[in-house]
N, C-alpha and C. Protein backbone atom coordinates (compact mmCIF):
# COMPACT_ATOMS: atom_id res chain seq x y z
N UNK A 1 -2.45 17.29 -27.81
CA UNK A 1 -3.80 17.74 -27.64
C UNK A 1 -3.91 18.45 -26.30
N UNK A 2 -4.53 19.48 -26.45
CA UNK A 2 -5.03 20.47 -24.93
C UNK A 2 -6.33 20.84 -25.34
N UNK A 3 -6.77 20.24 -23.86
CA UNK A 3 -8.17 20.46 -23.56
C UNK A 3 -8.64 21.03 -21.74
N UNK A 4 -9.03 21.93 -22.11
CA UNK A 4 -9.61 22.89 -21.07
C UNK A 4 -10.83 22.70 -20.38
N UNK A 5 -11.08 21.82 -19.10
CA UNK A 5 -12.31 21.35 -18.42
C UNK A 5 -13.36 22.75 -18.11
N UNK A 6 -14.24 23.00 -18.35
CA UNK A 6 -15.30 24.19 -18.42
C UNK A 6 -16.33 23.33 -17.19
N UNK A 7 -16.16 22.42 -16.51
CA UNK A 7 -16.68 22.16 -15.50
C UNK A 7 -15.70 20.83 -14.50
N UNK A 8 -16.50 20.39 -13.48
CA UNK A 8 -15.86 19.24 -12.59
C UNK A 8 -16.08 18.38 -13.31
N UNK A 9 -15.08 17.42 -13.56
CA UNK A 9 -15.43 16.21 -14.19
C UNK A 9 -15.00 14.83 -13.15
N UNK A 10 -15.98 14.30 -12.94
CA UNK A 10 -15.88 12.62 -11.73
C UNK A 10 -15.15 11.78 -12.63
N UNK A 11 -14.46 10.99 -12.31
CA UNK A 11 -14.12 9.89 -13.01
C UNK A 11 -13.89 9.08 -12.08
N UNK A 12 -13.49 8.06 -11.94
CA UNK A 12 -13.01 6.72 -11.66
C UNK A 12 -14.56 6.64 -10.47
N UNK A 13 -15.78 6.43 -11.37
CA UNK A 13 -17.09 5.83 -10.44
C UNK A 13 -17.53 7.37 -9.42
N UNK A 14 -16.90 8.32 -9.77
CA UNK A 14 -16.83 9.19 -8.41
C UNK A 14 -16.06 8.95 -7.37
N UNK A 15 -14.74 8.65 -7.69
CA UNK A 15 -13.89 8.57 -6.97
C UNK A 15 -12.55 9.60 -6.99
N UNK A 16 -12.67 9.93 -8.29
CA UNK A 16 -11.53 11.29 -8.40
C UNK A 16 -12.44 12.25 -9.11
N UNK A 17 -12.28 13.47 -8.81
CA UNK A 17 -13.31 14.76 -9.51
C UNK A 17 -12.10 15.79 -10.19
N UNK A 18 -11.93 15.64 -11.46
CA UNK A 18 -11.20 16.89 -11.73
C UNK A 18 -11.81 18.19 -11.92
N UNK A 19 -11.10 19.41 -11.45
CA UNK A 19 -11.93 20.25 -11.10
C UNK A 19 -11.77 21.09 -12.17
N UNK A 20 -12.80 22.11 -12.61
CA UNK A 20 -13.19 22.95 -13.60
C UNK A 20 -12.18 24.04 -13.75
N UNK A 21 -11.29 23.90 -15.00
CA UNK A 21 -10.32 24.95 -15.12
C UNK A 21 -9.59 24.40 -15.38
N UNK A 22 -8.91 23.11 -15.05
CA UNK A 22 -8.02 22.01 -14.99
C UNK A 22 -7.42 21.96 -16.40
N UNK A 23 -6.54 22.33 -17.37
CA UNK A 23 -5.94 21.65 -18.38
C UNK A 23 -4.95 20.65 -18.67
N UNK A 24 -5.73 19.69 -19.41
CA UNK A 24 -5.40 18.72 -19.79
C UNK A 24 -4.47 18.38 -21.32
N UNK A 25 -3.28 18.05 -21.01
CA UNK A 25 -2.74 18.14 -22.05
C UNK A 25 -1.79 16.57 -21.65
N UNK A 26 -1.62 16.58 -23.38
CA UNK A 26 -1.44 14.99 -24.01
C UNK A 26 -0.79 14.88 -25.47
N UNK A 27 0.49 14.06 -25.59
CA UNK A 27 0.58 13.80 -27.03
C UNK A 27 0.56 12.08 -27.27
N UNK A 28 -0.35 11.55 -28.15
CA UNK A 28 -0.24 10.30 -28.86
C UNK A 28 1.07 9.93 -28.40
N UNK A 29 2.33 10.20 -29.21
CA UNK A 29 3.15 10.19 -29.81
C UNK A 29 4.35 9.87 -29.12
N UNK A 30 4.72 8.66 -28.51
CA UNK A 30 5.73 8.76 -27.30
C UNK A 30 6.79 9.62 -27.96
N UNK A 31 7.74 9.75 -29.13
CA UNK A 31 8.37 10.80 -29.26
C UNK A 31 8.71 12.09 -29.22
N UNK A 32 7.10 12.23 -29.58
CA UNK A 32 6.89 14.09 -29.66
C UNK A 32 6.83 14.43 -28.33
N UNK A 33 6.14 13.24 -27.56
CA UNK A 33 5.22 13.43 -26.18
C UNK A 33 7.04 13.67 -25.62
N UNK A 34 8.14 12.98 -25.92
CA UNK A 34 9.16 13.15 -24.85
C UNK A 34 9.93 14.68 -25.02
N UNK A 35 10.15 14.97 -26.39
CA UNK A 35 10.65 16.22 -26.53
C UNK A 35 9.33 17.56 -26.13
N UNK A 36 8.14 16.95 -25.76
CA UNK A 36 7.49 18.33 -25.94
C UNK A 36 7.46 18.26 -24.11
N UNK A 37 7.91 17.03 -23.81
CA UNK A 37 7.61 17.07 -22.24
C UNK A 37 6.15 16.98 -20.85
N UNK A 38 5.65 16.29 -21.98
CA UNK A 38 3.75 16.34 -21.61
C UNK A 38 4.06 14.22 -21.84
N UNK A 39 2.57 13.79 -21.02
CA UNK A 39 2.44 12.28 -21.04
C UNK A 39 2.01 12.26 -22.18
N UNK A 40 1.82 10.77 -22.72
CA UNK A 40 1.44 10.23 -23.74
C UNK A 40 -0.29 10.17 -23.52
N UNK A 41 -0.54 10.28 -22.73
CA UNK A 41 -2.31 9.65 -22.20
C UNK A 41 -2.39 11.26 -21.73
N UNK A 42 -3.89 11.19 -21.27
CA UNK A 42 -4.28 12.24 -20.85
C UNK A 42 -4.30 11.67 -19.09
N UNK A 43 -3.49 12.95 -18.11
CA UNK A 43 -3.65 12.63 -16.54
C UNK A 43 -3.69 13.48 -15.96
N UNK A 44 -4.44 13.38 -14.67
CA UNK A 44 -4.42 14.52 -13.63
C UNK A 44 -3.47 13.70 -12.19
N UNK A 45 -2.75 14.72 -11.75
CA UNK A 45 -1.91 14.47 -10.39
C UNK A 45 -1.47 13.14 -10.53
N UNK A 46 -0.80 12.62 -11.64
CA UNK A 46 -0.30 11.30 -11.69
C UNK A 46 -1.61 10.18 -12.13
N UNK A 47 -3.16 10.15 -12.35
CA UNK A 47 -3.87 9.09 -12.40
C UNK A 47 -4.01 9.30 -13.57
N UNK A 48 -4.46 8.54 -14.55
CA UNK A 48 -4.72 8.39 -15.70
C UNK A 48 -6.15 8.55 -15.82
N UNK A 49 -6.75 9.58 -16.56
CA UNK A 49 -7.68 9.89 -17.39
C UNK A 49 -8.66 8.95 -18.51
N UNK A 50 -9.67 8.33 -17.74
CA UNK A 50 -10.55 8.14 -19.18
C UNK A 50 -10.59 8.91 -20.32
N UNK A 51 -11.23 8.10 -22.13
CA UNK A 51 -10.95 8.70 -22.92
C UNK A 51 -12.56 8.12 -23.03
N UNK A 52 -13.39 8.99 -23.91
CA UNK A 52 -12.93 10.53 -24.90
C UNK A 52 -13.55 11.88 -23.52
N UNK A 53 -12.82 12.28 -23.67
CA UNK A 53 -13.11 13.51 -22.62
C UNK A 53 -14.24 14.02 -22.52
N UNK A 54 -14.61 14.28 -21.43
CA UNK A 54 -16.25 15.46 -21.25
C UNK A 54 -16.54 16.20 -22.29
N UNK A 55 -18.01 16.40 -22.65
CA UNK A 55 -18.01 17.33 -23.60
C UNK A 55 -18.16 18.71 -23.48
N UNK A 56 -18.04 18.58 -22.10
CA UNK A 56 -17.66 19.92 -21.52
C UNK A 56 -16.25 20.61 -20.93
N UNK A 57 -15.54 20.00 -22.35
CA UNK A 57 -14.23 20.09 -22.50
C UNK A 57 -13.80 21.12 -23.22
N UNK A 58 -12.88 22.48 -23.24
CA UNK A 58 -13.16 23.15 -24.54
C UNK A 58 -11.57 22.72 -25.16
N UNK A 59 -11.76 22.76 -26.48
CA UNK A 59 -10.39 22.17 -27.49
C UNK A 59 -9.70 23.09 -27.51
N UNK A 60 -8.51 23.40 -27.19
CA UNK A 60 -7.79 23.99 -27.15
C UNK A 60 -6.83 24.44 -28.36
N UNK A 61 -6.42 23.39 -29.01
CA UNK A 61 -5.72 23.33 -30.91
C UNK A 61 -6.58 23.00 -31.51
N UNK A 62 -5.98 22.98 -32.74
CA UNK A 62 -6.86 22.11 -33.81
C UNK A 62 -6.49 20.64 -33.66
N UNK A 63 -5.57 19.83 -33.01
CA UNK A 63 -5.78 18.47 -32.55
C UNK A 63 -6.56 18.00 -31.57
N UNK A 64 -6.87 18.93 -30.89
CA UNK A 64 -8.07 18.32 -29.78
C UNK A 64 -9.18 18.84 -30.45
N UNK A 65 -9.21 19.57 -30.60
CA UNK A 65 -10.94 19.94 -31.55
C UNK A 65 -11.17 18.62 -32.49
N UNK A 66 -10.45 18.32 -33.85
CA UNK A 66 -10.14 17.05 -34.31
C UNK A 66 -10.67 15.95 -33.65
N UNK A 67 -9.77 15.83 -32.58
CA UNK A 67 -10.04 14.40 -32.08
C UNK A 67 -11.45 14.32 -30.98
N UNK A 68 -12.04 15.66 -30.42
CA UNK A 68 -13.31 15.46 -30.25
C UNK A 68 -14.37 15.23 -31.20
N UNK A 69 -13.82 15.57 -32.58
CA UNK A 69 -15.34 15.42 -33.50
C UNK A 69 -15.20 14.04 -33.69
N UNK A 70 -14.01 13.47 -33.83
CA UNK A 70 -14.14 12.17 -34.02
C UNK A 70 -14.71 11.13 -33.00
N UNK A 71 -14.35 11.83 -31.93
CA UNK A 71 -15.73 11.08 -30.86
C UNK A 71 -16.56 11.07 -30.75
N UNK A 72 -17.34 12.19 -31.09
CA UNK A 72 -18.86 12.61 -31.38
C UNK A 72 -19.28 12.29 -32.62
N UNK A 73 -18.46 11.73 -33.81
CA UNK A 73 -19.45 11.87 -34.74
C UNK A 73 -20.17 10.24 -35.11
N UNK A 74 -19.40 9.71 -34.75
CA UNK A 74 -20.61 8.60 -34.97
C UNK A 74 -22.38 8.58 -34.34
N UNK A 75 -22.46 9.66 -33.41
CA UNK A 75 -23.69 9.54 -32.68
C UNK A 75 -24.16 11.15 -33.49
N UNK A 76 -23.47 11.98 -34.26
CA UNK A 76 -23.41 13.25 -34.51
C UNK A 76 -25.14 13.05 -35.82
N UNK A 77 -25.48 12.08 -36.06
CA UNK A 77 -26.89 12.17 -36.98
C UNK A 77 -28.22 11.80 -35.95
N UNK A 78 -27.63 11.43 -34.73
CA UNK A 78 -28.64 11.45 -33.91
C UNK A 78 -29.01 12.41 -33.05
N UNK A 79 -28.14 13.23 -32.54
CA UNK A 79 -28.03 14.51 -31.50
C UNK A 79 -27.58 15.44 -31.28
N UNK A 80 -28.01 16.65 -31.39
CA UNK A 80 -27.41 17.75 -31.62
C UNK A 80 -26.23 18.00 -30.50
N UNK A 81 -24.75 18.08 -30.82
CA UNK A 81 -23.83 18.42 -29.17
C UNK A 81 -23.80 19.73 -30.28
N UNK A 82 -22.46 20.37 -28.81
CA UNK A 82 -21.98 21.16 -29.08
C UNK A 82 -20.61 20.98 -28.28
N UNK A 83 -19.59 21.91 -29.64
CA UNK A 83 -18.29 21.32 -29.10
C UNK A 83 -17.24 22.68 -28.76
N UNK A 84 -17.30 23.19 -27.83
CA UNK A 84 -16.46 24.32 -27.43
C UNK A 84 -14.60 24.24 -28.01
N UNK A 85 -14.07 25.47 -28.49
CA UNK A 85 -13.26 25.83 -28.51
C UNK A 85 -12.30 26.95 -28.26
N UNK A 86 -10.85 26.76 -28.46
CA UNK A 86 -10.42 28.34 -28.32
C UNK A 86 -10.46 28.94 -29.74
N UNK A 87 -10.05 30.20 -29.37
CA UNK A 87 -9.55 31.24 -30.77
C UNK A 87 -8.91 30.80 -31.94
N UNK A 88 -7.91 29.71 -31.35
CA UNK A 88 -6.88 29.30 -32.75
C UNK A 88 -7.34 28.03 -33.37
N UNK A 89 -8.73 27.43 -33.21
CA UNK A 89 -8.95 26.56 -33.97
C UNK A 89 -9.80 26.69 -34.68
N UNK A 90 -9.65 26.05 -35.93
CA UNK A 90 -10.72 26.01 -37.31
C UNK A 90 -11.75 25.30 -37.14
N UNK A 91 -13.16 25.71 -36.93
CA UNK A 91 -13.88 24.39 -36.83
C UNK A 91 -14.12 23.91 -38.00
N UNK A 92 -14.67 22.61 -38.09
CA UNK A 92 -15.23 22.25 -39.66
C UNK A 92 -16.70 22.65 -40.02
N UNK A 93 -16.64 23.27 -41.04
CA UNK A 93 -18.14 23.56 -41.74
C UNK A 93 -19.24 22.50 -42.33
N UNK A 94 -20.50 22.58 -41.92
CA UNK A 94 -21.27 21.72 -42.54
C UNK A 94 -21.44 20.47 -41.81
C-alpha cells in the first residue's frame, strides 16, 4: 500500500508531525514486504505509524484506496468523506 500525505499529519499526542508530501509505503505481507523491500507497518524515519491513516491521505494503488474504504465505511451511512486518489486507481461506484 502507498499513500501520499496531502497535509502534516501529528501523531504520537503531537509529538511527531509527518510532514505534507511524505509517502508512505507498506506491505501486510512479511514476504512480499521482504522481496519488495518496504516495512510491513506503515513508518516514518524509523517510528511506527498509527493505523488507519489521515483522510487526508491520497491512495496511491488500488490497495490503499481499498484499504481506506474499508476504514471509512462503517461510519460511510453517517457522513459524507471524501477519499483522494492517484490516476491508476479504480474507485468503486455507488
Amino acid at each position: 500500500m502507498k499513500f501520499m500525505l496531502l497535509g502534516d499529519w501529528p501523531t504520537a499526542g503531537g509529538a511527531l508531525l509527518v510532514p505534507a508530501g511524505t509517502v508512505i509505503e507498506w506491505i501486510d505481507d512479511p514476504e512480499a514486504a521482504r522481496i519488495a523491500g518496504v516495512p510491513t507497518y506503515p513508518q516514518w524515519n524509523g517510528t511506527r505509524l498509527p493505523l488507519p491513516m489521515p483522510l487526508n491521505a491520497k491512495a496511491m494503488d488500488q490497495p490503499a484506496y481499498d484499504q481506506m474504504v474499508r476504514w471509512i465505511e462503517p461510519q460511510s451511512d453517517q457522513l459524507l468523506r471524501t477519499i483522494h486518489y492517484g490516476p491508476n486507481v479504480q474507485p468503486k461506484k455507488g
